[in-house]
C-alpha atoms as a PDB file:
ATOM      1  CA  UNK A   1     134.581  -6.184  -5.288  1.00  0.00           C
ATOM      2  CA  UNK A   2     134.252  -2.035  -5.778  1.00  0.00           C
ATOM      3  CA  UNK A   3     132.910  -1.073  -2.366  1.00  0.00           C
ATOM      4  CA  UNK A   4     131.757   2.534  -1.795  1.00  0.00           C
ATOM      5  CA  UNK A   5     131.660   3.546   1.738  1.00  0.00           C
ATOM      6  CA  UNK A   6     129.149   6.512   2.756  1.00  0.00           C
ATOM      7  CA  UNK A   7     130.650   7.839   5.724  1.00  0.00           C
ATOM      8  CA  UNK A   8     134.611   8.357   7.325  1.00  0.00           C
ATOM      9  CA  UNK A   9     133.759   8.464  11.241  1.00  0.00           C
ATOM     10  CA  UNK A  10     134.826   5.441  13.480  1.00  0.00           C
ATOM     11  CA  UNK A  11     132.377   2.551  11.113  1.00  0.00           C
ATOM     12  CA  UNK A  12     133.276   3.833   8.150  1.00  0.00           C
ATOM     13  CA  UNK A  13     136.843   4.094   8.954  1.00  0.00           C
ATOM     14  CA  UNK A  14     136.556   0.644  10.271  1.00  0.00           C
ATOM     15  CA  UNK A  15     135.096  -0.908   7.170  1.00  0.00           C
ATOM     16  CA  UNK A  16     137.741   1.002   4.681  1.00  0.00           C
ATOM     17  CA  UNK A  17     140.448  -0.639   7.139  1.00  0.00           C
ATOM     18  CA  UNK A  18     138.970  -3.986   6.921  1.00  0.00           C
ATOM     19  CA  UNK A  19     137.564  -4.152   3.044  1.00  0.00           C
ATOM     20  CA  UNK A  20     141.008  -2.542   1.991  1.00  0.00           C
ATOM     21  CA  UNK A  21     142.834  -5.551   4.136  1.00  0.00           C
ATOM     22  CA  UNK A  22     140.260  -8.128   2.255  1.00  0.00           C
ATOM     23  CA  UNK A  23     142.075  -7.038  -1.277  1.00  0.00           C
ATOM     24  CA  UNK A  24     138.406  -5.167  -1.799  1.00  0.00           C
ATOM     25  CA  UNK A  25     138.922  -2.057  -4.373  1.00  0.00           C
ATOM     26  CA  UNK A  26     137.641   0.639  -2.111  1.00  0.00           C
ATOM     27  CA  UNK A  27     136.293   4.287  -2.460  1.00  0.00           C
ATOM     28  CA  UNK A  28     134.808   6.537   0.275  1.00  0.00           C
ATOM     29  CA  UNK A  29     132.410   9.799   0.658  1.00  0.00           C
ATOM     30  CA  UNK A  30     130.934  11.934   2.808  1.00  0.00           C
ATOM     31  CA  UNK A  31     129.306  15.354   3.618  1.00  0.00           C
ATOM     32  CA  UNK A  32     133.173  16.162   4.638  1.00  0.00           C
ATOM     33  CA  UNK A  33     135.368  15.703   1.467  1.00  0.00           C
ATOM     34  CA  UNK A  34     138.548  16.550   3.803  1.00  0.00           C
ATOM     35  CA  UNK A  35     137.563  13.406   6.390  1.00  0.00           C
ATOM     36  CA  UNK A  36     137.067  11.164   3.418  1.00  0.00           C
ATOM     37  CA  UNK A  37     140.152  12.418   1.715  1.00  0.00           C
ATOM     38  CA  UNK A  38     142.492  12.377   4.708  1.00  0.00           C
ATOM     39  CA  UNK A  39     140.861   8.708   5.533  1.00  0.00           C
ATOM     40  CA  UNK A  40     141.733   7.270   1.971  1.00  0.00           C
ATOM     41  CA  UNK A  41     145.251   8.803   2.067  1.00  0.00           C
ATOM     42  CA  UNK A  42     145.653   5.908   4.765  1.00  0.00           C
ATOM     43  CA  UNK A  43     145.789   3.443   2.268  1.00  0.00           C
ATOM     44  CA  UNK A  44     147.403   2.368  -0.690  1.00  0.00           C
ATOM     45  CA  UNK A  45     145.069   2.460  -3.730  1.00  0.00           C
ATOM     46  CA  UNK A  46     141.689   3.765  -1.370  1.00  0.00           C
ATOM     47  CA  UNK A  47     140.502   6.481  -3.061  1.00  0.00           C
ATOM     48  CA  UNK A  48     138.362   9.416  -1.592  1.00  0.00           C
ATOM     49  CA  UNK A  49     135.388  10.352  -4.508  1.00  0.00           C
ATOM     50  CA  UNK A  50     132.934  13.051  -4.946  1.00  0.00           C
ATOM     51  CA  UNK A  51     129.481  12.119  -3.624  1.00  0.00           C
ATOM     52  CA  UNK A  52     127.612  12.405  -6.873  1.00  0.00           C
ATOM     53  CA  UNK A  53     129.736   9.868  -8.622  1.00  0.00           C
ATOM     54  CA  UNK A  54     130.372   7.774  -5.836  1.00  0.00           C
ATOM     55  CA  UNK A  55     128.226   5.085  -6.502  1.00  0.00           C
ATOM     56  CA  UNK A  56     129.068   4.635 -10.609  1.00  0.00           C
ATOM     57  CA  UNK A  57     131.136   1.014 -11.279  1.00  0.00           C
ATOM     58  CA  UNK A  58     130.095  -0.015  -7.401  1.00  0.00           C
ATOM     59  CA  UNK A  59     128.948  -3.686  -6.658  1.00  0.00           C
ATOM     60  CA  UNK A  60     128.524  -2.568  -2.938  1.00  0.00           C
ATOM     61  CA  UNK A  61     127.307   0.926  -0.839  1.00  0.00           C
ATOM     62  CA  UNK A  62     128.169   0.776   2.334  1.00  0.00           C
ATOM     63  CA  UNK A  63     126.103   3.031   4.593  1.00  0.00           C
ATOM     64  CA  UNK A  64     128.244   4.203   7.382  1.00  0.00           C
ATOM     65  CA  UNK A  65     126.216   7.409   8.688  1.00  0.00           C
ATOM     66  CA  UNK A  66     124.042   7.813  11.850  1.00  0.00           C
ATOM     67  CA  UNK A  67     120.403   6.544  10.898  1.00  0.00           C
ATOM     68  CA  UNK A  68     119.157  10.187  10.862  1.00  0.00           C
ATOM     69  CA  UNK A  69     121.518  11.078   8.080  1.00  0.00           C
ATOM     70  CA  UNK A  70     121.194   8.131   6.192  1.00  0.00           C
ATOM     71  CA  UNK A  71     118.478   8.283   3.810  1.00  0.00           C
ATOM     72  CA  UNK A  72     119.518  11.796   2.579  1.00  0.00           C
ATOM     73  CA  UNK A  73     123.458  10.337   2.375  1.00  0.00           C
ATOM     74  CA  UNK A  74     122.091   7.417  -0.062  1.00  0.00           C
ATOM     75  CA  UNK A  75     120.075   9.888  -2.171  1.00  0.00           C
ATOM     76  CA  UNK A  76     122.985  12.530  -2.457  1.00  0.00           C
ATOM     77  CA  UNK A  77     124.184   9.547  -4.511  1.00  0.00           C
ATOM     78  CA  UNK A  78     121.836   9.852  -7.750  1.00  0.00           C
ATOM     79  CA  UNK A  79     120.595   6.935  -8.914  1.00  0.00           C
ATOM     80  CA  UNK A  80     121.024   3.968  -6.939  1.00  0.00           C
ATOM     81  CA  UNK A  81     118.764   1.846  -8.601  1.00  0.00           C
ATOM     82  CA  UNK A  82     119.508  -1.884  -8.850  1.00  0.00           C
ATOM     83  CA  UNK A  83     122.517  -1.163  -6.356  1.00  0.00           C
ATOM     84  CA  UNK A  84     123.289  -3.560  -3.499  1.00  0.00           C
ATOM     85  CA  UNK A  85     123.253  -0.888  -0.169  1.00  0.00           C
ATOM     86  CA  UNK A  86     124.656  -2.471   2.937  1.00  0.00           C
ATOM     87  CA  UNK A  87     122.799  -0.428   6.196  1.00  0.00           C
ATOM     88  CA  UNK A  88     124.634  -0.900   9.235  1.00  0.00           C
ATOM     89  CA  UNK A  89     122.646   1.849  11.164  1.00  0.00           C
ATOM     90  CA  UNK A  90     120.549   1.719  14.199  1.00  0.00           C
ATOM     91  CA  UNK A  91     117.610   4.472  15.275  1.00  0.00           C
ATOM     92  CA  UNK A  92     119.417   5.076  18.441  1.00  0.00           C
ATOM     93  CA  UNK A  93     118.115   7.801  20.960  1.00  0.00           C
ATOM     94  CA  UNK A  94     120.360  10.948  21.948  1.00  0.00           C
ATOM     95  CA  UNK A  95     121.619   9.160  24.613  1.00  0.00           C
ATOM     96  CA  UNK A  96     122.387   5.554  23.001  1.00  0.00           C
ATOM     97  CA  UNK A  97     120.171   3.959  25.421  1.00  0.00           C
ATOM     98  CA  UNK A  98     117.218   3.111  23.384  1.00  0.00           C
ATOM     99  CA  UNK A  99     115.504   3.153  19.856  1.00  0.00           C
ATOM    100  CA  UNK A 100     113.610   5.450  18.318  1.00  0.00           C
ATOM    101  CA  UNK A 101     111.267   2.322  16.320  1.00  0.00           C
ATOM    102  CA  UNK A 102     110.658  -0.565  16.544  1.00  0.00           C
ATOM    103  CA  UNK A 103     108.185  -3.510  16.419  1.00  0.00           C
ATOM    104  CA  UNK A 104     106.146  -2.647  13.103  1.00  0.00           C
ATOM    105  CA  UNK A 105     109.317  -1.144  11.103  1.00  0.00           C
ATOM    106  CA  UNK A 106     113.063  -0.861  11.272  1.00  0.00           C
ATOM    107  CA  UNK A 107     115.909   1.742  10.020  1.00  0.00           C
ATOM    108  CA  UNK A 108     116.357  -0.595   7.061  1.00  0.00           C
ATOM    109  CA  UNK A 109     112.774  -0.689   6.218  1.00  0.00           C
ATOM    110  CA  UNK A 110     112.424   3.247   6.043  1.00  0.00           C
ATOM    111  CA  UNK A 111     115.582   3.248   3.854  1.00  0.00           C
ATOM    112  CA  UNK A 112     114.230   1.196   1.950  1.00  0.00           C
ATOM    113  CA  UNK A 113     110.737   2.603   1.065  1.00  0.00           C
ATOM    114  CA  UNK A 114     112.886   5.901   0.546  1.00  0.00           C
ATOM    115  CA  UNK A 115     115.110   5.122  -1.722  1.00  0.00           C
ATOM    116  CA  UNK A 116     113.129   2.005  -3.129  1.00  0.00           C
ATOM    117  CA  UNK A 117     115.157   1.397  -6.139  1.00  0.00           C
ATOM    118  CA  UNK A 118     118.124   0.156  -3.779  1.00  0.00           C
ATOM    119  CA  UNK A 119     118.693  -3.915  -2.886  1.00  0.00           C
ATOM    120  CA  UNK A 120     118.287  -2.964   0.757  1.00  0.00           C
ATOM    121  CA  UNK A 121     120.410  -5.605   3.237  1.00  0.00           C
ATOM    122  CA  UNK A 122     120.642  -4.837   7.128  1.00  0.00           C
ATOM    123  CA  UNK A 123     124.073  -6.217   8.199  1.00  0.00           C
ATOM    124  CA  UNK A 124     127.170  -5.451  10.431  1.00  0.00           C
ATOM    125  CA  UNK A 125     124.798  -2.864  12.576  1.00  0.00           C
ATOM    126  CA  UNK A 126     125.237  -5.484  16.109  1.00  0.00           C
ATOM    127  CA  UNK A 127     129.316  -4.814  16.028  1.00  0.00           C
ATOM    128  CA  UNK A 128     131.185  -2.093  17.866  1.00  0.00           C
ATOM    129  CA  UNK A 129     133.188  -0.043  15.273  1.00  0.00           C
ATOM    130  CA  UNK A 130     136.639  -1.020  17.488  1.00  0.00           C
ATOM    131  CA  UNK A 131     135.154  -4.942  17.232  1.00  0.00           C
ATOM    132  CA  UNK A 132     135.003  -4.268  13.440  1.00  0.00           C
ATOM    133  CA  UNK A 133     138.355  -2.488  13.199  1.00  0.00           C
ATOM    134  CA  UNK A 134     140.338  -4.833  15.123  1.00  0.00           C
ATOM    135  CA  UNK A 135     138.931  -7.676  12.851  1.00  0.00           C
ATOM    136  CA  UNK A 136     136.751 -10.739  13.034  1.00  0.00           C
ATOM    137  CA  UNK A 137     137.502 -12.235  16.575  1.00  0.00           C
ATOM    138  CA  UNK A 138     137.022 -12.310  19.410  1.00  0.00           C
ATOM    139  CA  UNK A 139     137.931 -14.032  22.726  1.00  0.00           C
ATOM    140  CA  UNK A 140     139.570 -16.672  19.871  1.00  0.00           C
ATOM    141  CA  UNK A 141     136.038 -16.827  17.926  1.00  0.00           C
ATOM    142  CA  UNK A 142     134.802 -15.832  15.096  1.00  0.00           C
ATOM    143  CA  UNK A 143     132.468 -12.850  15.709  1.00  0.00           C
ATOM    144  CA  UNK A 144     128.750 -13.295  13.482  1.00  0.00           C
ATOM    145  CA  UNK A 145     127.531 -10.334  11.176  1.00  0.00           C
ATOM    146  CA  UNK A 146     123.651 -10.720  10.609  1.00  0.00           C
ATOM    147  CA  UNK A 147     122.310 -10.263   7.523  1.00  0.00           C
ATOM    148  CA  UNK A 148     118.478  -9.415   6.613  1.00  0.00           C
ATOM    149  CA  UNK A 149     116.945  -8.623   3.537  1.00  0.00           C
ATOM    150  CA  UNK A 150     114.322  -9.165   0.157  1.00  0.00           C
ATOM    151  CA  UNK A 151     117.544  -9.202  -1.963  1.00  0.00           C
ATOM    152  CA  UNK A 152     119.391 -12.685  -2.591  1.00  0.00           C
ATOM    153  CA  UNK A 153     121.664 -10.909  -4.587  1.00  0.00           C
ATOM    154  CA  UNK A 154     121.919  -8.263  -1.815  1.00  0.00           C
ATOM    155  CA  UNK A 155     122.491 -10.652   1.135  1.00  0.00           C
ATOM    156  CA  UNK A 156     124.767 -12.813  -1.208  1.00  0.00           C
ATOM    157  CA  UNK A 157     126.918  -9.546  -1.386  1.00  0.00           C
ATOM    158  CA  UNK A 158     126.974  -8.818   1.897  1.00  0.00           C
ATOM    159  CA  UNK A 159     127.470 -12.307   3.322  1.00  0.00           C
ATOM    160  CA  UNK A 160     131.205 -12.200   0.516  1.00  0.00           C
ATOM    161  CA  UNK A 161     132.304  -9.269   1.668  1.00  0.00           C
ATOM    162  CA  UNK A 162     131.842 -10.077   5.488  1.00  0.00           C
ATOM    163  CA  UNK A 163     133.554 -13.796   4.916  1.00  0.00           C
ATOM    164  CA  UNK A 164     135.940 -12.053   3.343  1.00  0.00           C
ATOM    165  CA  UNK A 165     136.830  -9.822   6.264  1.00  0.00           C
ATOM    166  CA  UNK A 166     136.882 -13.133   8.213  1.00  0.00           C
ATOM    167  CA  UNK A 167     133.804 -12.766   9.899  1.00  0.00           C
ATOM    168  CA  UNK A 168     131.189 -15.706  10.227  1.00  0.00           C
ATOM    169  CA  UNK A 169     127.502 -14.995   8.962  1.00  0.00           C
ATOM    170  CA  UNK A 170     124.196 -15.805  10.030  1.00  0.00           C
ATOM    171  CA  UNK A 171     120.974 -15.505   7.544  1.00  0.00           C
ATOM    172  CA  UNK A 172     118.178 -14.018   8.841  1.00  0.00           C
ATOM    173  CA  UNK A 173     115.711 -13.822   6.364  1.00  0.00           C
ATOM    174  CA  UNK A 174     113.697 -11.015   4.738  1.00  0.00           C
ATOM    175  CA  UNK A 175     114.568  -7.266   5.601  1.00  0.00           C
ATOM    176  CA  UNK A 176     111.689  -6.927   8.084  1.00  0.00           C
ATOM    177  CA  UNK A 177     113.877  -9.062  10.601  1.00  0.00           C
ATOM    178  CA  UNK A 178     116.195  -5.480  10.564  1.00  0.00           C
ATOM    179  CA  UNK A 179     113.459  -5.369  13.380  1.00  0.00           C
ATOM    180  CA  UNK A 180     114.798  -8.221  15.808  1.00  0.00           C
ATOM    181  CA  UNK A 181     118.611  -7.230  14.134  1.00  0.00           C
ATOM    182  CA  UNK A 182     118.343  -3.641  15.704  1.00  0.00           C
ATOM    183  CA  UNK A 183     117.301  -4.676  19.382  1.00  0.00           C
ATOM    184  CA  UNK A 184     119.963  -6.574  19.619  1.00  0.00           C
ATOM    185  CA  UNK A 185     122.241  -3.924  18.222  1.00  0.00           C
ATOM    186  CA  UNK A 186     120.408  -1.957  21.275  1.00  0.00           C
ATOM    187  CA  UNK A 187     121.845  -4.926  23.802  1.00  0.00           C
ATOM    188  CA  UNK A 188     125.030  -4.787  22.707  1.00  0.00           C
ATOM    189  CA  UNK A 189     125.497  -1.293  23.381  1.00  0.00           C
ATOM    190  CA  UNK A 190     124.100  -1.621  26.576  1.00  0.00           C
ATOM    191  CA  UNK A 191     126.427  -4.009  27.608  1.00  0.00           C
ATOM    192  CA  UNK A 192     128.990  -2.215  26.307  1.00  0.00           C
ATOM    193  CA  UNK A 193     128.222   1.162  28.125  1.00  0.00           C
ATOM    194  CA  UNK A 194     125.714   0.372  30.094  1.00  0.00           C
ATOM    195  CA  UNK A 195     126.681  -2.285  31.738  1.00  0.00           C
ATOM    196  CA  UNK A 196     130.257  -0.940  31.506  1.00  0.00           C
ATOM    197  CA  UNK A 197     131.751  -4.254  29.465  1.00  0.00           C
ATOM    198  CA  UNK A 198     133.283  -2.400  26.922  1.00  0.00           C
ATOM    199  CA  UNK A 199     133.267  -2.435  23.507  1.00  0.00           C
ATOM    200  CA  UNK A 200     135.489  -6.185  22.936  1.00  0.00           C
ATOM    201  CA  UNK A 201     131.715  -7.733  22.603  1.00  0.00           C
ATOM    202  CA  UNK A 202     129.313  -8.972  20.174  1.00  0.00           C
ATOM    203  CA  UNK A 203     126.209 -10.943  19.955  1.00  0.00           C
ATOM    204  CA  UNK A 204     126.356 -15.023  17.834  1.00  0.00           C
ATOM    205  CA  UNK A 205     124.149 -17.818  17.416  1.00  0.00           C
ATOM    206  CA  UNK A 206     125.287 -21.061  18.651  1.00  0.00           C
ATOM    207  CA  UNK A 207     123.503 -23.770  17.159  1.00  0.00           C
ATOM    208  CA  UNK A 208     124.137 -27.729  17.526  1.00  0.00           C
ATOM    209  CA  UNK A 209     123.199 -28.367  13.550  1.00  0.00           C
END
């Protein structure tokens, strides 16, 4: 697939690492041309693009910015109508410790009544950046990605490009589960920092069917 990454900090380095690994054809922007530039010079045939261009030719957007820059990063884009937009973000409070919404809306939600042209799908927003980077297991396991939204074609998209990476997936219905996805992205960093674990962990599903 042509994936477009918003973003070149630790996720979005992460994901042009792991998409570029996957055989993906991958381009990257950002409010910092120089990041994006000097990320893509990391690999063969990445290529760093201006942001109003960015998503022309793209079968994926991933959103790799903080949730407060988000919804300004996807319409810096133009027109995104019809286009599939991964959001990995959380609405994480200064400290990390806690969300700034919950229970009657999500980050994916908002993004999506803002820029409501976009197939919305929540996904890859419970896994540590180094979890992503150093690839899809863990402890010998297969780590899950989550994926929410109103968008089969969306979800379909984002389910390929995480088996591609190697990860497992996990369906969780319509976009307004971003709401129980988030929490748990909240959990994870607490046991990461929190709870001092580090960040070698991830949440799954283990089911007996």
């Amino acid at each position: 697939m042509k994936v477009t990454v918003i973003g070149s900090g630790n996720m979005g380095s992460a994901f042009v690492k792991q998409l570029h690994a996957a055989g993906h054809v991958v381009s990257v922007t950002g409010r910092d041309a120089a990041k994006a530039a000097q990320l893509a010079a990391q690999y063969t045939g990445v290529s760093a693009v201006d942001v109003k261009s960015a998503a022309q030719g793209s079968d994926a957007i991933v959103l790799a910015t903080p949730y407060e820059q988000a919804v300004a990063a996807l319409q810096s884009l133009g027109d995104v109508s019809g286009k599939v937009v991964i959001d990995i973000t959380n609405p994480l409070t200064p400290d990390y410790m806690g969300l700034t919404m919950g229970h009657s809306t999500s980050a994916a939600e908002q993004i999506a009544l803002a820029v409501p042209g976009a197939q919305v799908v929540k996904g890859f927003n419970t896994l540590f950046a180094q979890v992503l980077s150093a690839g899809a297991q863990l402890g010998g396991e297969k780590v899950t990605v989550f994926v929410a939204s109103d968008s089969e074609r969306a979800k379909q998209t984002a389910v390929s490009l995480a088996e591609s990476m190697g990860f497992k997936t996990m369906d969780v219905g319509g976009l307004k589960n971003a709401r129980y996805l988030e929490p748990l992205a909240g959990l994870n960093i607490y046991f990461g920092y929190g709870a001092g674990l580090g960040t070698s962990v991830a949440p799954t599903w283990i089911s007996a069917k």
